[in-house]
C-alpha atoms as a PDB file:
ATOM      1  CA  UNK A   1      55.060 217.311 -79.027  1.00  0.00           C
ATOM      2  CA  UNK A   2      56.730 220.032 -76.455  1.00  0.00           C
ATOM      3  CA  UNK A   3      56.060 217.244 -73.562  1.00  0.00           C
ATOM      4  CA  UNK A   4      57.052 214.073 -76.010  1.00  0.00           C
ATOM      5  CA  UNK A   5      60.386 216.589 -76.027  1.00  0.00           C
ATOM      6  CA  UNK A   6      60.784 217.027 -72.202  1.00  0.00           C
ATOM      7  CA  UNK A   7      60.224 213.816 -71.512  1.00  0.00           C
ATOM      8  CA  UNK A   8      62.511 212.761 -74.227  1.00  0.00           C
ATOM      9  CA  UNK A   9      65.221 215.286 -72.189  1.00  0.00           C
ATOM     10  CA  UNK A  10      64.593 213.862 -69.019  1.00  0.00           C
ATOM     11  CA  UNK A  11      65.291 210.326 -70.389  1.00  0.00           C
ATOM     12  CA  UNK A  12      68.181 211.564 -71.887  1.00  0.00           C
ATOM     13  CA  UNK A  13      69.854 212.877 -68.242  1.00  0.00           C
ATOM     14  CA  UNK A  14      68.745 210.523 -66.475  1.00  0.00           C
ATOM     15  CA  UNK A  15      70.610 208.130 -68.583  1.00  0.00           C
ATOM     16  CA  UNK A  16      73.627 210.169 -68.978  1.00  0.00           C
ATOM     17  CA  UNK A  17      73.784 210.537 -65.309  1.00  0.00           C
ATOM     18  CA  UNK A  18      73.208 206.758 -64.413  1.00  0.00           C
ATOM     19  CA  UNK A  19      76.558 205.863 -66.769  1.00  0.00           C
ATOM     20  CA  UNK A  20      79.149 208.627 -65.639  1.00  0.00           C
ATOM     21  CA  UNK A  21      77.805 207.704 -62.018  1.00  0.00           C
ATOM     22  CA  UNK A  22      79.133 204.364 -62.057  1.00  0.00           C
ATOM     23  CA  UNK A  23      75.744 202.890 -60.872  1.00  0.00           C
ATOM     24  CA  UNK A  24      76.446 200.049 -62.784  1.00  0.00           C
ATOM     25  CA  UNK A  25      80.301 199.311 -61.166  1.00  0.00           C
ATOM     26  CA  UNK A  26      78.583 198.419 -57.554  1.00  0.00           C
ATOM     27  CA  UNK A  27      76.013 198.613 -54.846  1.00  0.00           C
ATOM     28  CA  UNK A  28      73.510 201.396 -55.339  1.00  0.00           C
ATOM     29  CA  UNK A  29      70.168 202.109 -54.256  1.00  0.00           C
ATOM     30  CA  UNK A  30      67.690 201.593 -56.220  1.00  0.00           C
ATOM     31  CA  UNK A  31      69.834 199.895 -59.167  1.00  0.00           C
ATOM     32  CA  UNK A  32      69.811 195.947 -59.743  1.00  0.00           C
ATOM     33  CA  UNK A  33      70.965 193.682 -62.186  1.00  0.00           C
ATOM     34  CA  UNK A  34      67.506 193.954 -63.604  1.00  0.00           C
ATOM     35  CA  UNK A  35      65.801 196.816 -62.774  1.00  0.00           C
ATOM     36  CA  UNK A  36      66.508 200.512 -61.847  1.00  0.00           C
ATOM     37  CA  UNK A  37      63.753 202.359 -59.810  1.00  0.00           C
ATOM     38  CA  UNK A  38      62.144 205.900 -60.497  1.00  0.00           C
ATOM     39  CA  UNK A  39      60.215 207.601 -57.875  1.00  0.00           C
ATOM     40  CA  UNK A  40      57.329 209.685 -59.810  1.00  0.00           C
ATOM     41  CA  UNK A  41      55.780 212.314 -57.683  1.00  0.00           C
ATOM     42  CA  UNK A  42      52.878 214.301 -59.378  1.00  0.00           C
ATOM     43  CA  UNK A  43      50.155 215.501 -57.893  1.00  0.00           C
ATOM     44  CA  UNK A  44      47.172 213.667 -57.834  1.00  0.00           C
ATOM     45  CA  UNK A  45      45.039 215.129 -54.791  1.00  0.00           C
ATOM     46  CA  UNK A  46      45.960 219.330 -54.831  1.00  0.00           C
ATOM     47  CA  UNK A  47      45.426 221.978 -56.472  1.00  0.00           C
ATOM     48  CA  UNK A  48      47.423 220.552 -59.569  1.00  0.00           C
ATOM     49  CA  UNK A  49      45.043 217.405 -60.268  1.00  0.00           C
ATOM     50  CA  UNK A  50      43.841 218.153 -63.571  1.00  0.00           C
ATOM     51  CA  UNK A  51      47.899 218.028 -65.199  1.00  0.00           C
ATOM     52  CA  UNK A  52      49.161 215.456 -62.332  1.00  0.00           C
ATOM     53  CA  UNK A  53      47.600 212.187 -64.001  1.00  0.00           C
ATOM     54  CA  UNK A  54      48.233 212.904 -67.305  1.00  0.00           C
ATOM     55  CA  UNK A  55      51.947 213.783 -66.802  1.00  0.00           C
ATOM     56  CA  UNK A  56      52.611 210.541 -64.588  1.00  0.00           C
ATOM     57  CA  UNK A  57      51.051 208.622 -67.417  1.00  0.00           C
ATOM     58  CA  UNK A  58      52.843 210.337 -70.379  1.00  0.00           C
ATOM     59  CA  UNK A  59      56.227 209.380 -68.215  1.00  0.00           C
ATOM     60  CA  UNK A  60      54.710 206.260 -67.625  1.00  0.00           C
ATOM     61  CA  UNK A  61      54.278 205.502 -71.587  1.00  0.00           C
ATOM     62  CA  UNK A  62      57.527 206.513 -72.275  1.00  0.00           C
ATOM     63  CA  UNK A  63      59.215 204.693 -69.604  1.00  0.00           C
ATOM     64  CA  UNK A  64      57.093 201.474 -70.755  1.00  0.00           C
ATOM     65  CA  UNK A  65      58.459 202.120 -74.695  1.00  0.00           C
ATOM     66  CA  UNK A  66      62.321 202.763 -73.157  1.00  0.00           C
ATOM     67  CA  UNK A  67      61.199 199.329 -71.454  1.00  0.00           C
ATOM     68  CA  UNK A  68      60.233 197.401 -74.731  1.00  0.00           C
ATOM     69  CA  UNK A  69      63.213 198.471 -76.030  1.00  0.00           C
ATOM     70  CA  UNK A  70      65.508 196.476 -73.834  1.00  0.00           C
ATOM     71  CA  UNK A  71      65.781 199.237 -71.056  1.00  0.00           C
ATOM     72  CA  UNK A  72      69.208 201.141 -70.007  1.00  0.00           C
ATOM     73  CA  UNK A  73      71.994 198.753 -70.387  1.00  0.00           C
ATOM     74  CA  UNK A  74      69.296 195.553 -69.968  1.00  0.00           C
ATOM     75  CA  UNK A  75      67.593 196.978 -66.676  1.00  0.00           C
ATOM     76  CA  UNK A  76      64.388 198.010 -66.900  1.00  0.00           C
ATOM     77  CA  UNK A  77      62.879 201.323 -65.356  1.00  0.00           C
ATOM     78  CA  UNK A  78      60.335 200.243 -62.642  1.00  0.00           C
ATOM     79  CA  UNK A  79      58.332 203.337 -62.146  1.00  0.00           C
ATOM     80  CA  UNK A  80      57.142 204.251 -58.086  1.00  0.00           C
ATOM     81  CA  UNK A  81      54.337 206.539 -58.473  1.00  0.00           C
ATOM     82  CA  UNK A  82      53.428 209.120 -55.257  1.00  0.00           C
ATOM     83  CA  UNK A  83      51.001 211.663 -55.031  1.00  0.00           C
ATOM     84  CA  UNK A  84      52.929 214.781 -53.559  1.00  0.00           C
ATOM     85  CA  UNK A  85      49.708 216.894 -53.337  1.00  0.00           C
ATOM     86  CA  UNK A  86      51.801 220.032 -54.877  1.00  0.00           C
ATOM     87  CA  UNK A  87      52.794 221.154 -51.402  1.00  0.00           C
ATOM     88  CA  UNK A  88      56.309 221.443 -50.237  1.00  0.00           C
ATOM     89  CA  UNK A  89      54.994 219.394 -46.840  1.00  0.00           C
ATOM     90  CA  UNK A  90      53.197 216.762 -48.835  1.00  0.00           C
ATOM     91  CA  UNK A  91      55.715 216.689 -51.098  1.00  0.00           C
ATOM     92  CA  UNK A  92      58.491 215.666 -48.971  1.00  0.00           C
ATOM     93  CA  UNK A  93      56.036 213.058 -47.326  1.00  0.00           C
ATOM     94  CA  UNK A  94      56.076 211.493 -50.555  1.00  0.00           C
ATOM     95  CA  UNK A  95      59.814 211.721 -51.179  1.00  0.00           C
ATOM     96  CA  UNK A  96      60.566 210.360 -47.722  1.00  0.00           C
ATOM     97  CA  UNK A  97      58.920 207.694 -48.965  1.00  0.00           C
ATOM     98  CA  UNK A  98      59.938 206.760 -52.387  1.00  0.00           C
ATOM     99  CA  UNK A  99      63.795 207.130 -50.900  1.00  0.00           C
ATOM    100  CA  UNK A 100      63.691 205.249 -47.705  1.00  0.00           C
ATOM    101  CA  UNK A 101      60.836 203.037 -48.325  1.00  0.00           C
ATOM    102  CA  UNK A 102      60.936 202.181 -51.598  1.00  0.00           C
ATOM    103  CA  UNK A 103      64.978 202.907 -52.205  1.00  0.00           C
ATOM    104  CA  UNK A 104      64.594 204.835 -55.604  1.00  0.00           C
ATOM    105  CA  UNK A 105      67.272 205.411 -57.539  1.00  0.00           C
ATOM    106  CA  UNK A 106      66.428 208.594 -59.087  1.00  0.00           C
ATOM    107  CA  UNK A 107      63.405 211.096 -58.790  1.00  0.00           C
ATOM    108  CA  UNK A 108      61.903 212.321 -61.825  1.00  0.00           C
ATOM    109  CA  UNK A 109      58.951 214.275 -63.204  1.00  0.00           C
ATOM    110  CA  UNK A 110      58.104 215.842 -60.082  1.00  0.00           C
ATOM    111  CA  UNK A 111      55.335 218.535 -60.538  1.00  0.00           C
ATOM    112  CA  UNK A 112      55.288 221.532 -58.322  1.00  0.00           C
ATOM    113  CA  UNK A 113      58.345 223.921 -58.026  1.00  0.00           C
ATOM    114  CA  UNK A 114      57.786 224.921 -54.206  1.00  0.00           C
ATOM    115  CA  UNK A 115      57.517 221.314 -53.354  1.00  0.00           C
ATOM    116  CA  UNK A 116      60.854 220.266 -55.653  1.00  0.00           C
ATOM    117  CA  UNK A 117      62.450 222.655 -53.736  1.00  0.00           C
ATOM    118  CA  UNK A 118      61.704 221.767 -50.605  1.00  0.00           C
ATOM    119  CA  UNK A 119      63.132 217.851 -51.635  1.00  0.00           C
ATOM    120  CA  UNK A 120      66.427 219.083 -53.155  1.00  0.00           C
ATOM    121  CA  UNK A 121      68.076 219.018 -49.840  1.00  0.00           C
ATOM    122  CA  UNK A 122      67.067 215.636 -48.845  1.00  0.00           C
ATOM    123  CA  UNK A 123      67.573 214.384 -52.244  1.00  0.00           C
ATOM    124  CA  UNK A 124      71.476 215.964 -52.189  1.00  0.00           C
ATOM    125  CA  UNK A 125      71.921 214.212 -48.692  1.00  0.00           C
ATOM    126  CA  UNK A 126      70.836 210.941 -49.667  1.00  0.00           C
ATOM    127  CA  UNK A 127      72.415 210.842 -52.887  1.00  0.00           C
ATOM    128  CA  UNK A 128      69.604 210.483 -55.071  1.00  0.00           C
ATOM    129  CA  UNK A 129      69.344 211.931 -58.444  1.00  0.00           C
ATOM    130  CA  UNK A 130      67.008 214.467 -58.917  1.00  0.00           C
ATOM    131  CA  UNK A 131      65.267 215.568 -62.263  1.00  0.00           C
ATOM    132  CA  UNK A 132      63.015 217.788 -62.091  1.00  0.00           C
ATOM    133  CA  UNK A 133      60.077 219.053 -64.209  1.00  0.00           C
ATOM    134  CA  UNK A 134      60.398 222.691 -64.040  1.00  0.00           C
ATOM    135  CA  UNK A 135      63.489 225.512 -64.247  1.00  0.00           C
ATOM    136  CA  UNK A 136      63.169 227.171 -60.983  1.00  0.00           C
ATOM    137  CA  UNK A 137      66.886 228.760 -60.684  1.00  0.00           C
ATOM    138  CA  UNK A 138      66.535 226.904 -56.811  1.00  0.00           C
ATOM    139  CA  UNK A 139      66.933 223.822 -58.454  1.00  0.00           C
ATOM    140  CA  UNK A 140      70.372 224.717 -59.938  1.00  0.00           C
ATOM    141  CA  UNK A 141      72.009 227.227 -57.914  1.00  0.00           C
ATOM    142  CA  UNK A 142      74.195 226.089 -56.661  1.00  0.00           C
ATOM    143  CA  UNK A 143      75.192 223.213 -58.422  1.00  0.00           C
ATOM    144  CA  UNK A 144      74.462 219.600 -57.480  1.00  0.00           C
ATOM    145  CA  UNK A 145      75.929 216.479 -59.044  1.00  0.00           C
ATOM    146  CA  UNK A 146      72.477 215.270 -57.548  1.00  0.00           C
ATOM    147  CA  UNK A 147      69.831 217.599 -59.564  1.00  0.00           C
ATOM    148  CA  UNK A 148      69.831 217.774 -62.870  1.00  0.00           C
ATOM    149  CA  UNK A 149      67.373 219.959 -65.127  1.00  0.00           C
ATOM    150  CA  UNK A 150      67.394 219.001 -68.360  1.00  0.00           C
ATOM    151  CA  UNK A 151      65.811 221.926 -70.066  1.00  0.00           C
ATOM    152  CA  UNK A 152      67.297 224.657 -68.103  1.00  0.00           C
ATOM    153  CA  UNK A 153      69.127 227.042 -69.865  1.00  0.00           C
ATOM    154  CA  UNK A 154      72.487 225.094 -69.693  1.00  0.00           C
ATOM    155  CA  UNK A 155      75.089 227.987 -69.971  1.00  0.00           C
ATOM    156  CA  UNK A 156      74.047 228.471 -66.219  1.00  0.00           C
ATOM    157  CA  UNK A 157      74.982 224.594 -65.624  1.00  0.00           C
ATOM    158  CA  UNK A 158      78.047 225.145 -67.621  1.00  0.00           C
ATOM    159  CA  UNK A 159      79.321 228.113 -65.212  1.00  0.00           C
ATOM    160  CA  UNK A 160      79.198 225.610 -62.289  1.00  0.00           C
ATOM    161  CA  UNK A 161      80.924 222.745 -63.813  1.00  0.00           C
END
């Protein structure tokens, strides 16, 4: 139930930042008439194996229901799925990846807090929305319009509004 509910919150922010973004008003990565794409980066190789396939496939479920359901405003969520090995090196490998390869829109569910750090710069200077799994304070302070953490305590997202 507790991850039905954070994936439920990511969802939620991910689709609240795709409409006050204006994604759908012009040319954005990662965002066509049909489809928007989600990098996924869990870890499927490190240390974190045993919870990296099973989150990427509980995202993957939902995202496959939100898809059966018409999508967000008729574009469905086509899901790019990266290993990020839990390391902050491997991690950005796989981000690198998913942004300039692959031209995500948005990267969510990434496991590993060191390793979502280490992408919230490159994420920020490439204008891609960030939402990750995890509260680690260096994922919201300072304030981005480019990370979002859904289940962060949001008084402290309120103060930087």
């Amino acid at each position: 139930m507790k991850t039905k509910n954070i994936i439920l919150n990511l969802l939620v922010a991910g689709a609240m930042i795709f409409m006050v973004s204006g994604a759908w008003a012009g040319d954005v990565r990662g965002v066509t008439d049909t489809e928007i794409k989600v990098g996924v980066l869990s870890d499927f190789t490190g240390p974190g194996k045993v919870g990296g396939p099973p989150a990427a496939d509980s995202f993957h479920d939902y995202m496959a229901y939100i898809n059966d359901q018409g999508g967000i405003h008729g574009r469905k969520i086509k899901l790019v799925v990266e290993d990020n090995g839990i390391f902050p090196n491997t991690t950005l490998k796989a981000a690198r990846k998913v942004i300039f390869k692959d031209e995500v829109f948005a990267i969510g569910f990434n496991l590993g807090s060191a390793g979502t750090a280490a992408i919230v710069p490159l994420c920020e200077e490439n204008k891609v929305v960030l939402l990750p799994y995890g509260a680690n304070k260096k994922f919201y302070d300072p304030g981005s319009k480019w990370v979002f953490v859904p289940h962060t305590v949001q008084y402290h997202l309120a103060c930087r509004a």
